[in-house]
PDB file of N, CA and C in Angstrom:
ATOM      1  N   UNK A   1     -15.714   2.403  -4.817  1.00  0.00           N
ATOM      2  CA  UNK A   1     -14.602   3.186  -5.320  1.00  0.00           C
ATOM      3  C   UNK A   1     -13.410   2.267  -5.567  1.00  0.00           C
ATOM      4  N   UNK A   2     -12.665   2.028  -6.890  1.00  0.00           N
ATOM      5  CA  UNK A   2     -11.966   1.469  -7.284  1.00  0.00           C
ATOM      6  C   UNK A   2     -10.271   1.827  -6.536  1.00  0.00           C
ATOM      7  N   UNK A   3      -9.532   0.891  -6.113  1.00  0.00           N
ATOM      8  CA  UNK A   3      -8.523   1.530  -5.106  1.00  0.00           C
ATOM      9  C   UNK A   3      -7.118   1.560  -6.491  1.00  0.00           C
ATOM     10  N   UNK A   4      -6.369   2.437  -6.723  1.00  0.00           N
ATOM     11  CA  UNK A   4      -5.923   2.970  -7.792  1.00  0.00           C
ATOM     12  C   UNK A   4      -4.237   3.170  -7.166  1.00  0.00           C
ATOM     13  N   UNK A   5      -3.395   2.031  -7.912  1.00  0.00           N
ATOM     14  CA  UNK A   5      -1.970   2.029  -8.011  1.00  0.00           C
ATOM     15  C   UNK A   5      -1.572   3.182  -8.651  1.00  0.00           C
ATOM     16  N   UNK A   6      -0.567   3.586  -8.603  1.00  0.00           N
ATOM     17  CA  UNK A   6       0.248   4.628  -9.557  1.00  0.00           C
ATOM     18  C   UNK A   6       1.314   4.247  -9.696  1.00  0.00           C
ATOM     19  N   UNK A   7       2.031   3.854 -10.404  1.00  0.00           N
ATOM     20  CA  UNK A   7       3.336   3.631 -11.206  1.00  0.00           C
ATOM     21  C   UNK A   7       3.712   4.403 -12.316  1.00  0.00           C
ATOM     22  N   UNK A   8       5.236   5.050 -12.004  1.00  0.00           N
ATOM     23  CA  UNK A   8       5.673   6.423 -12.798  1.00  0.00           C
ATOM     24  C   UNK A   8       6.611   5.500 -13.434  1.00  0.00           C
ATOM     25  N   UNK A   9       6.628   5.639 -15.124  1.00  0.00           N
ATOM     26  CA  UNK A   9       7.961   5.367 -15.182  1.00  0.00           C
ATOM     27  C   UNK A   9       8.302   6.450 -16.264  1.00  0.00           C
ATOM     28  N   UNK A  10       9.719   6.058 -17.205  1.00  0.00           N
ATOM     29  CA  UNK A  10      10.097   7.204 -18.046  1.00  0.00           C
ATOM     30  C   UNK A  10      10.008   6.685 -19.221  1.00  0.00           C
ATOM     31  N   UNK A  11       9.696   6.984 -21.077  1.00  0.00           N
ATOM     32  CA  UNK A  11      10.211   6.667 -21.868  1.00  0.00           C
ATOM     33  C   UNK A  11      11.064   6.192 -21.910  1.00  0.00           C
ATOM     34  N   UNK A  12      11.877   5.421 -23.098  1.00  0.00           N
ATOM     35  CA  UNK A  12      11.093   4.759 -24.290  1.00  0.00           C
ATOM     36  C   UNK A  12       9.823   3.584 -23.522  1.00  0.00           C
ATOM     37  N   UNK A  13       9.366   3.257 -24.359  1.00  0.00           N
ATOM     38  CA  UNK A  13       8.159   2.478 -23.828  1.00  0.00           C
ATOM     39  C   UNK A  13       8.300   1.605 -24.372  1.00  0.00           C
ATOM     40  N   UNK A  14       8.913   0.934 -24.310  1.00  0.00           N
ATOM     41  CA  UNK A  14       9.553  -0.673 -24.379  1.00  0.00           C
ATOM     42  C   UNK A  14       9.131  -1.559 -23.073  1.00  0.00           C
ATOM     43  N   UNK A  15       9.552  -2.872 -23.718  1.00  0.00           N
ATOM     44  CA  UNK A  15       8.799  -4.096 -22.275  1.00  0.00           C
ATOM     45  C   UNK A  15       9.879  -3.840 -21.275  1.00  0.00           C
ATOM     46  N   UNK A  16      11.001  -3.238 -21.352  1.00  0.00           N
ATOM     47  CA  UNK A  16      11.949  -3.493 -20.603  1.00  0.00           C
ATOM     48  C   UNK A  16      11.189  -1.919 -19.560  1.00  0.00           C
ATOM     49  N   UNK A  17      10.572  -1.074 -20.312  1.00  0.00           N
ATOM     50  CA  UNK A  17      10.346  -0.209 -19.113  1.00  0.00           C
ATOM     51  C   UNK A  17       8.695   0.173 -18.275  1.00  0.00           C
ATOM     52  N   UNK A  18       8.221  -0.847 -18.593  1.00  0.00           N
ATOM     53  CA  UNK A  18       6.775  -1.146 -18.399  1.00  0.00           C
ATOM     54  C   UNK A  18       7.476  -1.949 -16.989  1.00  0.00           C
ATOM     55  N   UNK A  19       6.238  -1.515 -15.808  1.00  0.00           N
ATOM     56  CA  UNK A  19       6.884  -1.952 -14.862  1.00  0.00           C
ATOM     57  C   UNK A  19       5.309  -3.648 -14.668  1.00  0.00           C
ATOM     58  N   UNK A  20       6.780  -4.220 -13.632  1.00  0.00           N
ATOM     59  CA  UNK A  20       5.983  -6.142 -13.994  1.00  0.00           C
ATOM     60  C   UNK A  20       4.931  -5.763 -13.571  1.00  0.00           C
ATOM     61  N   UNK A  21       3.996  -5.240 -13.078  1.00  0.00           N
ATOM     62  CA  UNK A  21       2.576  -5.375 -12.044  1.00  0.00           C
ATOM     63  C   UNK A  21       1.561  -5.297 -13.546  1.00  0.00           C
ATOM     64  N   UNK A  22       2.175  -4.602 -14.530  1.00  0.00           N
ATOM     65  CA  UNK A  22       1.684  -4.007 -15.763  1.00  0.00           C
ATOM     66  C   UNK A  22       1.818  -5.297 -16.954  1.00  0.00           C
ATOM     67  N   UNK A  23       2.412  -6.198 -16.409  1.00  0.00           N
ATOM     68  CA  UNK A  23       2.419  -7.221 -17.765  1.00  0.00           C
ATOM     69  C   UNK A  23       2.155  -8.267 -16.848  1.00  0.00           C
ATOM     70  N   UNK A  24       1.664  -9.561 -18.135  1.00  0.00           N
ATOM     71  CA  UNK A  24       1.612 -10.726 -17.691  1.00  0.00           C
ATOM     72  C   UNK A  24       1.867 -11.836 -18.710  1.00  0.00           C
ATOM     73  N   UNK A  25       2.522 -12.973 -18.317  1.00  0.00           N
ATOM     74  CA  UNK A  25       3.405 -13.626 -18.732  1.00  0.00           C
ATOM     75  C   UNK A  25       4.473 -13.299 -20.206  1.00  0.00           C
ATOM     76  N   UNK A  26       5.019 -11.983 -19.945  1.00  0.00           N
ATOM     77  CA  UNK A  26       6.211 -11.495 -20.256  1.00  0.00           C
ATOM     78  C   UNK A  26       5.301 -10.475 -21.880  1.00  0.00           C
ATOM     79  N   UNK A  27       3.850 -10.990 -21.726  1.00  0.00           N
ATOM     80  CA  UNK A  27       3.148  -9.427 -23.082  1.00  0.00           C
ATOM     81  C   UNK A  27       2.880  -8.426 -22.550  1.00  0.00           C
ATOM     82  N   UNK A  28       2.499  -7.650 -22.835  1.00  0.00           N
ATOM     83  CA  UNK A  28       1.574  -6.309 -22.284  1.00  0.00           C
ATOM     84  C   UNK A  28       0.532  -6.470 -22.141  1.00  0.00           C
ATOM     85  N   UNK A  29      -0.392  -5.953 -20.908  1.00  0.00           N
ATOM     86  CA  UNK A  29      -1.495  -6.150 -21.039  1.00  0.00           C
ATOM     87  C   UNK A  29      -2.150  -4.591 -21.803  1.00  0.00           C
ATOM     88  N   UNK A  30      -3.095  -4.752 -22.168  1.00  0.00           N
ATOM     89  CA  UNK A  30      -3.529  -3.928 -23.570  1.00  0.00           C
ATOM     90  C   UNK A  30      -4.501  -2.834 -22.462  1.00  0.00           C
ATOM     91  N   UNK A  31      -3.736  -1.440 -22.677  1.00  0.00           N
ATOM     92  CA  UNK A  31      -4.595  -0.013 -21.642  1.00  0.00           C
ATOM     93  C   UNK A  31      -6.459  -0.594 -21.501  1.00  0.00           C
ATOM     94  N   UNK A  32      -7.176  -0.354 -20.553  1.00  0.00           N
ATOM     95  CA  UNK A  32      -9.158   0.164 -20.740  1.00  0.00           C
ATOM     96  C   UNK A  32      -8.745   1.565 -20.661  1.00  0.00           C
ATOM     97  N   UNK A  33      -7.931   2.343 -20.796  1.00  0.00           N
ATOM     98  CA  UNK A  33      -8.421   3.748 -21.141  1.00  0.00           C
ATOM     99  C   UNK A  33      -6.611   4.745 -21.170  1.00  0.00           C
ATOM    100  N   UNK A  34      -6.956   5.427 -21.943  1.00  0.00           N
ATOM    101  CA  UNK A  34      -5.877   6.094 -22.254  1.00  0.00           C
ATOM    102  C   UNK A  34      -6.144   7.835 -22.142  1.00  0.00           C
ATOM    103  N   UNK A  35      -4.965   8.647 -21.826  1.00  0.00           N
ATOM    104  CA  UNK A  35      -5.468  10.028 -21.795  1.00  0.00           C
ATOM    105  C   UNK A  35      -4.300  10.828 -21.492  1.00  0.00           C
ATOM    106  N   UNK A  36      -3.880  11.549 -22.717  1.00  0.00           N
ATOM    107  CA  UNK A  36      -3.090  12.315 -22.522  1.00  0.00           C
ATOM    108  C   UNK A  36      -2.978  13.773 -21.594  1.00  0.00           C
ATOM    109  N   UNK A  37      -2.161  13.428 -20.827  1.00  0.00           N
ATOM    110  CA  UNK A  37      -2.409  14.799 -19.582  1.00  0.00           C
ATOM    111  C   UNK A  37      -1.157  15.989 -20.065  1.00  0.00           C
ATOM    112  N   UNK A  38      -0.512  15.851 -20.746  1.00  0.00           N
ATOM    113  CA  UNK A  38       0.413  16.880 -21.365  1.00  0.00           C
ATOM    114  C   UNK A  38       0.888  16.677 -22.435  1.00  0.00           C
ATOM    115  N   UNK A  39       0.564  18.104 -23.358  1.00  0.00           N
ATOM    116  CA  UNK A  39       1.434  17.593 -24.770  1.00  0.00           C
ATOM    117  C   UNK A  39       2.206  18.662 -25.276  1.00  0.00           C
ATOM    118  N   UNK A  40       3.628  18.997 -25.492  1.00  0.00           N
ATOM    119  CA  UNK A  40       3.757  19.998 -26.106  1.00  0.00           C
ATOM    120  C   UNK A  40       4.591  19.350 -27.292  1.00  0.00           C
ATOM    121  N   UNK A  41       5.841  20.239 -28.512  1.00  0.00           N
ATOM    122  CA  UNK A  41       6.382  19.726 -29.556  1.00  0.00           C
ATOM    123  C   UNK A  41       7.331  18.602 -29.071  1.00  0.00           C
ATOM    124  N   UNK A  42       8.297  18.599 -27.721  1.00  0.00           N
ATOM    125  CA  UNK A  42       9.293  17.906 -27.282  1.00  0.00           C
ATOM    126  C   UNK A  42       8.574  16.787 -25.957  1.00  0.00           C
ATOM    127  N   UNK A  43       7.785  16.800 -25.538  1.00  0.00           N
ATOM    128  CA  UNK A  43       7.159  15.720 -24.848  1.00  0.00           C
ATOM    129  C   UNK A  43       5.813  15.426 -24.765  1.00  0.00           C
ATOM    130  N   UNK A  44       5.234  14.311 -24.098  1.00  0.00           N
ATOM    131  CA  UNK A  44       3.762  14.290 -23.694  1.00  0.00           C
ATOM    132  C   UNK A  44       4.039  13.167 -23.180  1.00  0.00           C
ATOM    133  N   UNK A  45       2.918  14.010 -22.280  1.00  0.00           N
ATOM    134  CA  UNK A  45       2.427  12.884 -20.897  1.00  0.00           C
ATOM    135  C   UNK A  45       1.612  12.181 -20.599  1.00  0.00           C
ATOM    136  N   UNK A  46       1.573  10.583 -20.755  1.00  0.00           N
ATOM    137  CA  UNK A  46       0.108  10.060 -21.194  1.00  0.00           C
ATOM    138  C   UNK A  46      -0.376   9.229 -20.144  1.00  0.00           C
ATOM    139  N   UNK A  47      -1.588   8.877 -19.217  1.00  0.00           N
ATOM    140  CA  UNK A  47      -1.668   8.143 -18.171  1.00  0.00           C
ATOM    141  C   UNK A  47      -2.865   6.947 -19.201  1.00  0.00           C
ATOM    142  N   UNK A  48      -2.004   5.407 -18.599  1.00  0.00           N
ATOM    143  CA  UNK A  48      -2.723   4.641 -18.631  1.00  0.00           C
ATOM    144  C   UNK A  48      -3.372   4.083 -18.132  1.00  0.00           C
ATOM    145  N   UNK A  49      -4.684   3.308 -18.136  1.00  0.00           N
ATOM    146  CA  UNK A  49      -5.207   2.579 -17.039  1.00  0.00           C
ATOM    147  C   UNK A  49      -5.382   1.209 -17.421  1.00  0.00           C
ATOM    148  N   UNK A  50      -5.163   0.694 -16.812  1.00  0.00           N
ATOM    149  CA  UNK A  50      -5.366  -1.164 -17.079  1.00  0.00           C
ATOM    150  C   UNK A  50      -5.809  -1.712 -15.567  1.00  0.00           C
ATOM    151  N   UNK A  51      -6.360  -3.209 -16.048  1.00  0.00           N
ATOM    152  CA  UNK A  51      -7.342  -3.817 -15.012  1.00  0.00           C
ATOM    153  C   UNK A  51      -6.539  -5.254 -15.028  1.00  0.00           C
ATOM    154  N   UNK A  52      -6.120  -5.671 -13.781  1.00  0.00           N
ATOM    155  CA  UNK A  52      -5.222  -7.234 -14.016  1.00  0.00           C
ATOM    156  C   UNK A  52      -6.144  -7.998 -13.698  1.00  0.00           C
ATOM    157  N   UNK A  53      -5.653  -9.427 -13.547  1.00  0.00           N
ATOM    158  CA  UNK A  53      -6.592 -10.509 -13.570  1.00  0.00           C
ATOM    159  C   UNK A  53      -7.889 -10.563 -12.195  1.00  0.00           C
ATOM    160  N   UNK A  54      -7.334  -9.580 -11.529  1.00  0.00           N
ATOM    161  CA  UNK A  54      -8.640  -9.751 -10.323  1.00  0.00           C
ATOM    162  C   UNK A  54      -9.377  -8.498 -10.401  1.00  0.00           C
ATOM    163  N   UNK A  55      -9.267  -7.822 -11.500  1.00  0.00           N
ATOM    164  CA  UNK A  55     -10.684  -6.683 -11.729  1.00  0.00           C
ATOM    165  C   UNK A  55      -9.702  -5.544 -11.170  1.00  0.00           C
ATOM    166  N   UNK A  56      -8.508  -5.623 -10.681  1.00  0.00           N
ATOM    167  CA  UNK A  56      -8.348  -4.231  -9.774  1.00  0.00           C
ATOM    168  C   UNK A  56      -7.663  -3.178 -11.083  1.00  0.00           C
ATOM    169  N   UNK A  57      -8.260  -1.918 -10.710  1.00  0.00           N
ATOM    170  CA  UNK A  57      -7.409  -1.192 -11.563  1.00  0.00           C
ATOM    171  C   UNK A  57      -6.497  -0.673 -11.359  1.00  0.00           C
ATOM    172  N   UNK A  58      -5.484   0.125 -12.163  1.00  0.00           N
ATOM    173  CA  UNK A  58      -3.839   0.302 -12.183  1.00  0.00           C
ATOM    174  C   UNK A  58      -3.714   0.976 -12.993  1.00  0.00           C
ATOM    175  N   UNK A  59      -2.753   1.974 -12.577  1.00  0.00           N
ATOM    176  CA  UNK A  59      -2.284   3.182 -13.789  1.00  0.00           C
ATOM    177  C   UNK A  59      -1.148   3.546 -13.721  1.00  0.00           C
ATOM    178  N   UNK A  60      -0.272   4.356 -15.147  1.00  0.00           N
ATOM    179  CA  UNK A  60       0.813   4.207 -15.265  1.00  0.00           C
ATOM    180  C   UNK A  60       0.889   5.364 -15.773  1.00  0.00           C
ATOM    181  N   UNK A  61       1.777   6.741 -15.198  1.00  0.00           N
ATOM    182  CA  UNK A  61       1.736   7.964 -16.122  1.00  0.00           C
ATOM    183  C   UNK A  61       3.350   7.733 -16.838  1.00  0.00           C
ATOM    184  N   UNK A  62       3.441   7.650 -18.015  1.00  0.00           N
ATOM    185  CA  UNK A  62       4.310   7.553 -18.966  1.00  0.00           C
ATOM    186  C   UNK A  62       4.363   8.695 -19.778  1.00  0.00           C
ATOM    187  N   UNK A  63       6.149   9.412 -19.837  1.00  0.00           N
ATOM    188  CA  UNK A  63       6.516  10.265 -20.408  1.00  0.00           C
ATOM    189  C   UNK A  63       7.451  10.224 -21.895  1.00  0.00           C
ATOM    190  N   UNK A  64       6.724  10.512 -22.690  1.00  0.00           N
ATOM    191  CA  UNK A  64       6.837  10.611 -23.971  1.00  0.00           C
ATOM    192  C   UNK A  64       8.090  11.723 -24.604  1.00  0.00           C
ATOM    193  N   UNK A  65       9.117  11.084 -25.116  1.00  0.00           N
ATOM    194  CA  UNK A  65      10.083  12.203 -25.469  1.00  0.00           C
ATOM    195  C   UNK A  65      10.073  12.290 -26.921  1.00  0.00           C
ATOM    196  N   UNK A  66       9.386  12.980 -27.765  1.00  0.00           N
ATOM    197  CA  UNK A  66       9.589  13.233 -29.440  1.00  0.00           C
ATOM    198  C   UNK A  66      10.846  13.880 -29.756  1.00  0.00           C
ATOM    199  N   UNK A  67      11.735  12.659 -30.747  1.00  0.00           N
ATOM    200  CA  UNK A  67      12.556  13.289 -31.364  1.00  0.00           C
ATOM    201  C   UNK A  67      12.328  13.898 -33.004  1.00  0.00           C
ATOM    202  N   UNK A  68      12.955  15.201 -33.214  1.00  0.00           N
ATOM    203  CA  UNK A  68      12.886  15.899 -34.139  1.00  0.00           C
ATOM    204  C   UNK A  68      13.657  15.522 -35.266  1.00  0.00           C
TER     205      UNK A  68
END
């Protein structure tokens, strides 16, 4: 059983709000799986999962604000 970080952060989704455990040497590391857990016209809620350099996995639920 894979042991599973959670890191919340808020929109915009910029490098400045990607938290460090989630990047490496200052890029993004690129989601293994994506999945939106809420969507309505004014937000959505999307959890990512990514794997860092020692296999462990890590996820990030990120909130999406659509402007009209």
């Amino acid at each position: 059983m894979l042991n599973v970080e959670t890191v919340r952060k808020i929109s915009p989704t910029s490098m400045e709000s990607i938290h460090p455990s989630l990047r490496r040497n200052s890029s993004t590391i690129k989601p293994v799986k994506e999945e939106v857990l809420y969507s309505s016209k004014s937000l959505q809620l999307t959890e990512y999962t990514f794997e860092d350099e020692n296999g462990k996995a890590k996820s990030a639920e990120v909130i999406h604000k659509r402007y009209m």
